[in-house]
Protein backbone atom coordinates (compact mmCIF):
# COMPACT_ATOMS: atom_id res chain seq x y z
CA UNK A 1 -1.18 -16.45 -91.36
CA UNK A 2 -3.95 -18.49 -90.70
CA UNK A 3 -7.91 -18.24 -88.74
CA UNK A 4 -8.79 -20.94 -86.90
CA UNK A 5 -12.49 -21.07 -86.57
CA UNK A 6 -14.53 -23.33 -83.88
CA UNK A 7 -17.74 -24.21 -83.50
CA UNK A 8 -20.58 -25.91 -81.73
CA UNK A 9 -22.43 -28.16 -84.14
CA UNK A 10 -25.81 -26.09 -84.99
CA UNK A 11 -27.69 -28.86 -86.67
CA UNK A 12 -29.25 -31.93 -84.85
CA UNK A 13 -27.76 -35.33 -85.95
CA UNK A 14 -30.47 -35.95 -87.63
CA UNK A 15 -30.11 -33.06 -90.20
CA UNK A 16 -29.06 -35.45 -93.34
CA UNK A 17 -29.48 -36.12 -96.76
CA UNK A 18 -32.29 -33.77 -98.31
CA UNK A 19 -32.55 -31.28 -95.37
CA UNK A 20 -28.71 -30.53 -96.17
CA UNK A 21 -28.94 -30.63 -99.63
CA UNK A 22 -32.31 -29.79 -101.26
CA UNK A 23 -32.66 -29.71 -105.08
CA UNK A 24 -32.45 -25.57 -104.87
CA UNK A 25 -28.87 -25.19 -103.94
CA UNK A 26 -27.94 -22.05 -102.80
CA UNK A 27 -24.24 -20.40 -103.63
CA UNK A 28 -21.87 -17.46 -103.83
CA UNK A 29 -23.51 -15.21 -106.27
CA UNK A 30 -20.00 -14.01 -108.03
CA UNK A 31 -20.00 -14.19 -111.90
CA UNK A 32 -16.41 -15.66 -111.72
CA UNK A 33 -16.75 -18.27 -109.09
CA UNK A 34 -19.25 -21.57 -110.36
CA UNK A 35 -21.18 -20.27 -112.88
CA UNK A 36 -21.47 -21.49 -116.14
CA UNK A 37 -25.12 -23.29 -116.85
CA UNK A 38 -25.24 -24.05 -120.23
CA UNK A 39 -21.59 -26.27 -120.58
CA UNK A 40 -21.92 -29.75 -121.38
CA UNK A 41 -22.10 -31.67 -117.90
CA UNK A 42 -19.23 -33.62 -118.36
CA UNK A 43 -19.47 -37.44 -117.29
CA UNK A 44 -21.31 -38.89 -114.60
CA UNK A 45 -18.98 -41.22 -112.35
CA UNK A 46 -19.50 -43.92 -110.06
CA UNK A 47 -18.49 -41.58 -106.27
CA UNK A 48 -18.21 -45.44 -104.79
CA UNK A 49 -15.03 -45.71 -106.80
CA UNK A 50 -11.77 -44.27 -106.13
CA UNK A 51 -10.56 -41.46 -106.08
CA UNK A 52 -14.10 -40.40 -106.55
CA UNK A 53 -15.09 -42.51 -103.28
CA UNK A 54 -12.77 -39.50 -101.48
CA UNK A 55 -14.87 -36.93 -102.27
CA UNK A 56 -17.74 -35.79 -100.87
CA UNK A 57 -20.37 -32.59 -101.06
CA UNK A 58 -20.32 -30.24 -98.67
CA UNK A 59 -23.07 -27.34 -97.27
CA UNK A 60 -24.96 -26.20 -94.32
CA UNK A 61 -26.22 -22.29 -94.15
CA UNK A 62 -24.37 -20.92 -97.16
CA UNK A 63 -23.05 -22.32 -100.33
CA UNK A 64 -23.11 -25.68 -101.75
CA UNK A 65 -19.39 -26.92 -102.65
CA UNK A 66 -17.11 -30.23 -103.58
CA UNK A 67 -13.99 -31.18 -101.64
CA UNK A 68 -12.22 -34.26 -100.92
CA UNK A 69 -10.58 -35.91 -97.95
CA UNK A 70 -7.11 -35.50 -96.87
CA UNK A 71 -6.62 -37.18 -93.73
CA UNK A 72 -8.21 -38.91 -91.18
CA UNK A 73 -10.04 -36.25 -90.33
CA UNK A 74 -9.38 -33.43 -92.51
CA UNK A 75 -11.89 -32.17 -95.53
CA UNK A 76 -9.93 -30.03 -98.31
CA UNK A 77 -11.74 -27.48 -100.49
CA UNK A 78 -12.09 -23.59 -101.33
CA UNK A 79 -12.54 -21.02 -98.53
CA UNK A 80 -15.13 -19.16 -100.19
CA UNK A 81 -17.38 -22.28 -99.44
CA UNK A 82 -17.64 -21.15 -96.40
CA UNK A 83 -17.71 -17.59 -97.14
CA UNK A 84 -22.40 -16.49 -96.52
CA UNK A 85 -22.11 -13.63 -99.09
CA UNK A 86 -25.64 -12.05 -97.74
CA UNK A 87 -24.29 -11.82 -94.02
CA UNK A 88 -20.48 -10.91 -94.99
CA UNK A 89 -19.19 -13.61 -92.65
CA UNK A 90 -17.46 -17.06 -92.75
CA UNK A 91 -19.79 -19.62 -91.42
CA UNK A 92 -19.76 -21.03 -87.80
CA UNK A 93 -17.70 -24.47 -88.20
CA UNK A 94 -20.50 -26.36 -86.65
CA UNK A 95 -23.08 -25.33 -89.44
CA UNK A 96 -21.11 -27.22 -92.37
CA UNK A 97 -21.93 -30.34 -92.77
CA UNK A 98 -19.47 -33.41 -95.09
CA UNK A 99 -21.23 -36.24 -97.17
CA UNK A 100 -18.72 -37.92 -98.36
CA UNK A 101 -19.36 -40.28 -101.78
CA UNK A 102 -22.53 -38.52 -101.68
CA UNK A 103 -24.81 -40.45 -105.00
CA UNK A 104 -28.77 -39.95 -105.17
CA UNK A 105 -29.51 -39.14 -101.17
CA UNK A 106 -27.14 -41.81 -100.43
CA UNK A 107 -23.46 -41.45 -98.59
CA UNK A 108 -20.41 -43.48 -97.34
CA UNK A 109 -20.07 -40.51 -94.50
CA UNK A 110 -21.98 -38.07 -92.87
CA UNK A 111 -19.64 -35.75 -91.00
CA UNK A 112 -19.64 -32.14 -89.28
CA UNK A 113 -17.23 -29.64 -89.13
CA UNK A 114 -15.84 -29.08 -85.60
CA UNK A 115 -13.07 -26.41 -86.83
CA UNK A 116 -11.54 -25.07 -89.83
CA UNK A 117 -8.16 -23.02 -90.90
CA UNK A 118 -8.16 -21.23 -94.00
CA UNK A 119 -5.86 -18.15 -94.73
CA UNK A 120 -6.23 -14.84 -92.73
CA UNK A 121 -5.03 -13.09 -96.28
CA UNK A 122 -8.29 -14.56 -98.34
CA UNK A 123 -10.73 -12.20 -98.51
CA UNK A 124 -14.10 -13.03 -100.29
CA UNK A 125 -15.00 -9.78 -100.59
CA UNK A 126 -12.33 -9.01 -103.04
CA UNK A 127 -14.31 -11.54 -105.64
CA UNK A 128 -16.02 -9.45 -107.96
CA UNK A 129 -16.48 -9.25 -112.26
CA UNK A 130 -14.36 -8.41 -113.40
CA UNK A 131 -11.35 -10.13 -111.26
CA UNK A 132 -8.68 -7.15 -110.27
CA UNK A 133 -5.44 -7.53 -109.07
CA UNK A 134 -6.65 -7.62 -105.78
CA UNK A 135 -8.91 -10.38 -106.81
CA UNK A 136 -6.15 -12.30 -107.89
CA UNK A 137 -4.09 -11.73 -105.11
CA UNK A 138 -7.58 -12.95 -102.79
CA UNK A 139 -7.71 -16.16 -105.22
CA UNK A 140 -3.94 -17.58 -104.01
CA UNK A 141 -5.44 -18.67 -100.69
CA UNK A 142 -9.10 -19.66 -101.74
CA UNK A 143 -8.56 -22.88 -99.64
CA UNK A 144 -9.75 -24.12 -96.44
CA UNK A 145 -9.07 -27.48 -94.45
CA UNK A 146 -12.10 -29.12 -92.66
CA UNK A 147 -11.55 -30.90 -88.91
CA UNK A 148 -14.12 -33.36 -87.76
CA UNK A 149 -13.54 -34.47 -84.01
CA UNK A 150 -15.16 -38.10 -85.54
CA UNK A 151 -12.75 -39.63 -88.02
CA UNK A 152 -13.57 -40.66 -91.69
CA UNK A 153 -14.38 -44.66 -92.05
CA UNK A 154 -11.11 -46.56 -92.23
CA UNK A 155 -12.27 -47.52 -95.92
CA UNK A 156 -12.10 -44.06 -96.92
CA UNK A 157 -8.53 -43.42 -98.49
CA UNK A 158 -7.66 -40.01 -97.81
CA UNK A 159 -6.13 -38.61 -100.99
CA UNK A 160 -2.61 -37.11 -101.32
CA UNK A 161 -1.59 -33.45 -102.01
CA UNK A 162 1.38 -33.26 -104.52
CA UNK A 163 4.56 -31.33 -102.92
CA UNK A 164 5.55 -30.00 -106.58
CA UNK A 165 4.44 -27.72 -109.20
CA UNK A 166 3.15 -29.55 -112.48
CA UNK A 167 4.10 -28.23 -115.73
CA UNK A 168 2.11 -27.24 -118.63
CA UNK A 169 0.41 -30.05 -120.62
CA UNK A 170 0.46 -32.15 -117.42
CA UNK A 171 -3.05 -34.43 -117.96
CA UNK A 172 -5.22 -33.95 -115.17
CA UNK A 173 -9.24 -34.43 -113.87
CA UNK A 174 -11.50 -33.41 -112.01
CA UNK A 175 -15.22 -34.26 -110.52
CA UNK A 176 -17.44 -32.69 -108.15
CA UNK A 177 -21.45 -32.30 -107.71
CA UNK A 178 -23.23 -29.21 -109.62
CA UNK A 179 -26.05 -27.39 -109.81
CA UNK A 180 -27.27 -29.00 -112.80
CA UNK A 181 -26.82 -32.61 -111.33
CA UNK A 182 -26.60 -31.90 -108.22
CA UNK A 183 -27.10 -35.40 -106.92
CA UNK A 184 -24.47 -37.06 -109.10
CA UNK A 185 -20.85 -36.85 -109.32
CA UNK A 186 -19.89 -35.49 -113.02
CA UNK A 187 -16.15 -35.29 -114.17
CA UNK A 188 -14.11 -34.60 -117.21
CA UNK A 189 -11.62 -37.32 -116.64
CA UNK A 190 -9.71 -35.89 -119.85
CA UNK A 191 -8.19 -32.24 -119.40
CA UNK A 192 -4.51 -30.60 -118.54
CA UNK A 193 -3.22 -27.81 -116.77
CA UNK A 194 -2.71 -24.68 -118.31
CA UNK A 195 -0.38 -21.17 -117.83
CA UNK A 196 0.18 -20.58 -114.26
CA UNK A 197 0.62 -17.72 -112.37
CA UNK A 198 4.14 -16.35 -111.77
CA UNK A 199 4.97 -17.38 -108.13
CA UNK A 200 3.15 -20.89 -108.70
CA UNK A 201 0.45 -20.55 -106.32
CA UNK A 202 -2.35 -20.46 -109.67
CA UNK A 203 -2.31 -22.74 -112.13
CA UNK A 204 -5.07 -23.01 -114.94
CA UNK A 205 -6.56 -26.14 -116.63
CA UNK A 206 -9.36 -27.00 -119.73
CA UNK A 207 -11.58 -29.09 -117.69
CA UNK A 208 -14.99 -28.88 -117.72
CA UNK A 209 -16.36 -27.11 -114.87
CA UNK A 210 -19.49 -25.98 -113.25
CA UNK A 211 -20.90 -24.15 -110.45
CA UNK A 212 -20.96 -26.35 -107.48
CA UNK A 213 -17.39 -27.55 -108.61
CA UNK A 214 -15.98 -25.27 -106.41
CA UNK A 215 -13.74 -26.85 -104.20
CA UNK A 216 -13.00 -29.91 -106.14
CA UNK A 217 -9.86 -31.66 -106.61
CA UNK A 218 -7.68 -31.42 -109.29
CA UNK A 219 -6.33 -34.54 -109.81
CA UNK A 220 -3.38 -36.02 -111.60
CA UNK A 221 -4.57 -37.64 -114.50
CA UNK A 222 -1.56 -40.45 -113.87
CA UNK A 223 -1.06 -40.57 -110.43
CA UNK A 224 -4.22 -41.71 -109.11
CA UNK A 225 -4.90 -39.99 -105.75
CA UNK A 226 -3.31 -37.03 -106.05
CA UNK A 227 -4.50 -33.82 -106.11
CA UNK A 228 -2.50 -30.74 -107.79
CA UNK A 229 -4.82 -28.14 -106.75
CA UNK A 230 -8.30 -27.21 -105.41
CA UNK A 231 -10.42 -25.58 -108.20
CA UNK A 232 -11.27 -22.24 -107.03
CA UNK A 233 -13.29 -20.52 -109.91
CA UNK A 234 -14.57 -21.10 -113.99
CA UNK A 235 -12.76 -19.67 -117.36
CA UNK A 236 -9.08 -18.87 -118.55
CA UNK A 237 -8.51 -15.10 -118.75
CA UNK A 238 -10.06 -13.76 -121.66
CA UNK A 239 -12.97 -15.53 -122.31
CA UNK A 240 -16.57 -13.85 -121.95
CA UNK A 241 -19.33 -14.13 -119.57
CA UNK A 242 -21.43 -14.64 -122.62
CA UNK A 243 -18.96 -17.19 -124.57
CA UNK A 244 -20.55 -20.01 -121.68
CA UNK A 245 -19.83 -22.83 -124.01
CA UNK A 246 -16.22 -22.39 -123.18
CA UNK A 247 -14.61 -24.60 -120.28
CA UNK A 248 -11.55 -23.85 -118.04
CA UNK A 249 -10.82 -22.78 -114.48
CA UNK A 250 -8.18 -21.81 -112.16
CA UNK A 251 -7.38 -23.85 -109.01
CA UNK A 252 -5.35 -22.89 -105.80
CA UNK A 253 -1.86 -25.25 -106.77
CA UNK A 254 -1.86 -28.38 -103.80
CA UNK A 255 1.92 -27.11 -103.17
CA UNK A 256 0.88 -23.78 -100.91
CA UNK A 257 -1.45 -26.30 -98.93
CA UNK A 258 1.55 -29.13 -98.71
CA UNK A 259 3.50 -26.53 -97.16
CA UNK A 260 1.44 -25.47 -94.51
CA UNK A 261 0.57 -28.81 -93.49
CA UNK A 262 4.48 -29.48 -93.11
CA UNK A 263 5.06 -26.15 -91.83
CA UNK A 264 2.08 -27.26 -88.78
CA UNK A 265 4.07 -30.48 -88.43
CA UNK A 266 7.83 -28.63 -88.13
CA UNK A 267 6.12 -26.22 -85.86
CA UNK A 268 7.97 -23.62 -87.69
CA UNK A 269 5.69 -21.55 -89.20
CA UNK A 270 7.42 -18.10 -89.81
CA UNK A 271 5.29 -15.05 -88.91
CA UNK A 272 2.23 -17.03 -88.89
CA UNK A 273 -0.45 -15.36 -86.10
CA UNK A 274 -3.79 -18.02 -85.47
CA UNK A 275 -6.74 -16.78 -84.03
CA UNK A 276 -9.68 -18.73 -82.28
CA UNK A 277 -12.62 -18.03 -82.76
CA UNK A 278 -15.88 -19.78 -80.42
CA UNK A 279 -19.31 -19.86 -81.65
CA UNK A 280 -22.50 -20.23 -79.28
């Protein structure tokens, strides 16, 4: 099942580069989702370069995330980016705002959000320390896709969303803009995926992650351009909020997402109820 949510854009065009992202960057206040300030910041790469150049920071009126493009016009990254914890509701489409290869005020793209679908089974509210089973269940469909009515450049290669699960050991990386540089793209280029969860819509990895990451591709660290999952929140099971040296996350696994997008094509989406919502 999935919420379709439209928008008027609520910015003026020429809302851009520090009045959407000042240095103070505001985000979901959750102790398991981006938080993690004293980690090593992991390497700063060149966002003009692919599959970095696909990428892009993302923000508006709530939190401050990563994601990466998909299609012509399509924006991948986590749901609870556009989840305003302090009013309890998903943000108006036309208040999130795309920069994509976003380095030091400077972009390839500047792009808003006309609609968005993201699962009507995610539920932000369900994100609290420490993570229950219903919290778990909440993080399988912590992913949203991004419309623009304007298209992406033609020079921006959309990256590709794997159709199977990766096994344990499989090297992967991932890159995204956080807090602590939050004008820079930082990556750990070296990392692998982990345990995942039993019906293979989780899967863990040892990359170092931050807050702001959120959203973020995890990428194949052979197949350049493709992304196995969308990082959702920091830390394997069992470590400590106070152990904040460690690294690790969990990501949403690219398969449920390459499913729905072939399910939309097929038009056979079984049991699957969308709902419109308009914003003034």
């Amino acid at each position: 099942m999935i919420e379709i949510y439209e928008g008027q854009n609520a910015f003026p065009a020429s809302f851009a580069r520090s009045a959407i992202f000042a240095s103070v960057l505001i985000a979901v206040p959750v102790l398991t989702i981006g938080i993690g300030l004293t980690k090593p910041h992991g390497e700063i790469v060149d966002s003009q370069k692919y599959p970095w150049s696909s990428m892009g920071k993302i923000g508006g009126m709530g939190p401050f995330c990563t994601g990466a493009v998909i299609g012509p016009n399509q924006f991948l990254t986590a749901a609870h980016c556009l989840y305003d914890k302090p009013t309890a509701r998903l943000l108006p489409a036309g208040s999130i705002h795309i920069l994509v290869g976003y380095d030091k005020g400077e972009y390839r793209a500047h792009r808003v959000a006309s609609r968005y679908t993201i699962p009507t089974t995610f539920d932000p509210s369900l994100y609290t320390y420490p993570l229950g089973p219903k919290g778990w269940i909440a993080a399988r469909y912590d992913w949203a896709i991004l419309y623009t009515d304007e298209p992406f450049p033609p020079d921006v290669k959309p990256l590709r969303l794997a159709s199977a699960t990766s096994p344990l050991g499989t090297a992967v990386k991932i890159g995204g803009y956080t807090t602590e540089r939050p004008y820079v793209m930082t990556a750990d280029p070296r990392c692998q995926i982990g345990a995942g969860s039993a019906d293979g819509k989780l899967i863990s990895h040892d990359c170092v992650v931050h807050h702001g990451t959120s959203g973020g591709a995890l990428l194949s660290g052979d197949d350049e351009g493709l992304i196995l999952g969308v990082e959702i929140f920091m830390y394997s099971p069992g470590v400590k909020p106070g152990e904040q040296s460690k690294e690790g996350g969990w990501a949403v696994s690219a398969v449920t997402i390459t499913e729905f997008l072939g399910s939309q094509v097929a038009g056979s989406i079984e049991g699957q109820k969308t709902i419109t919502r308009s914003v003034k």
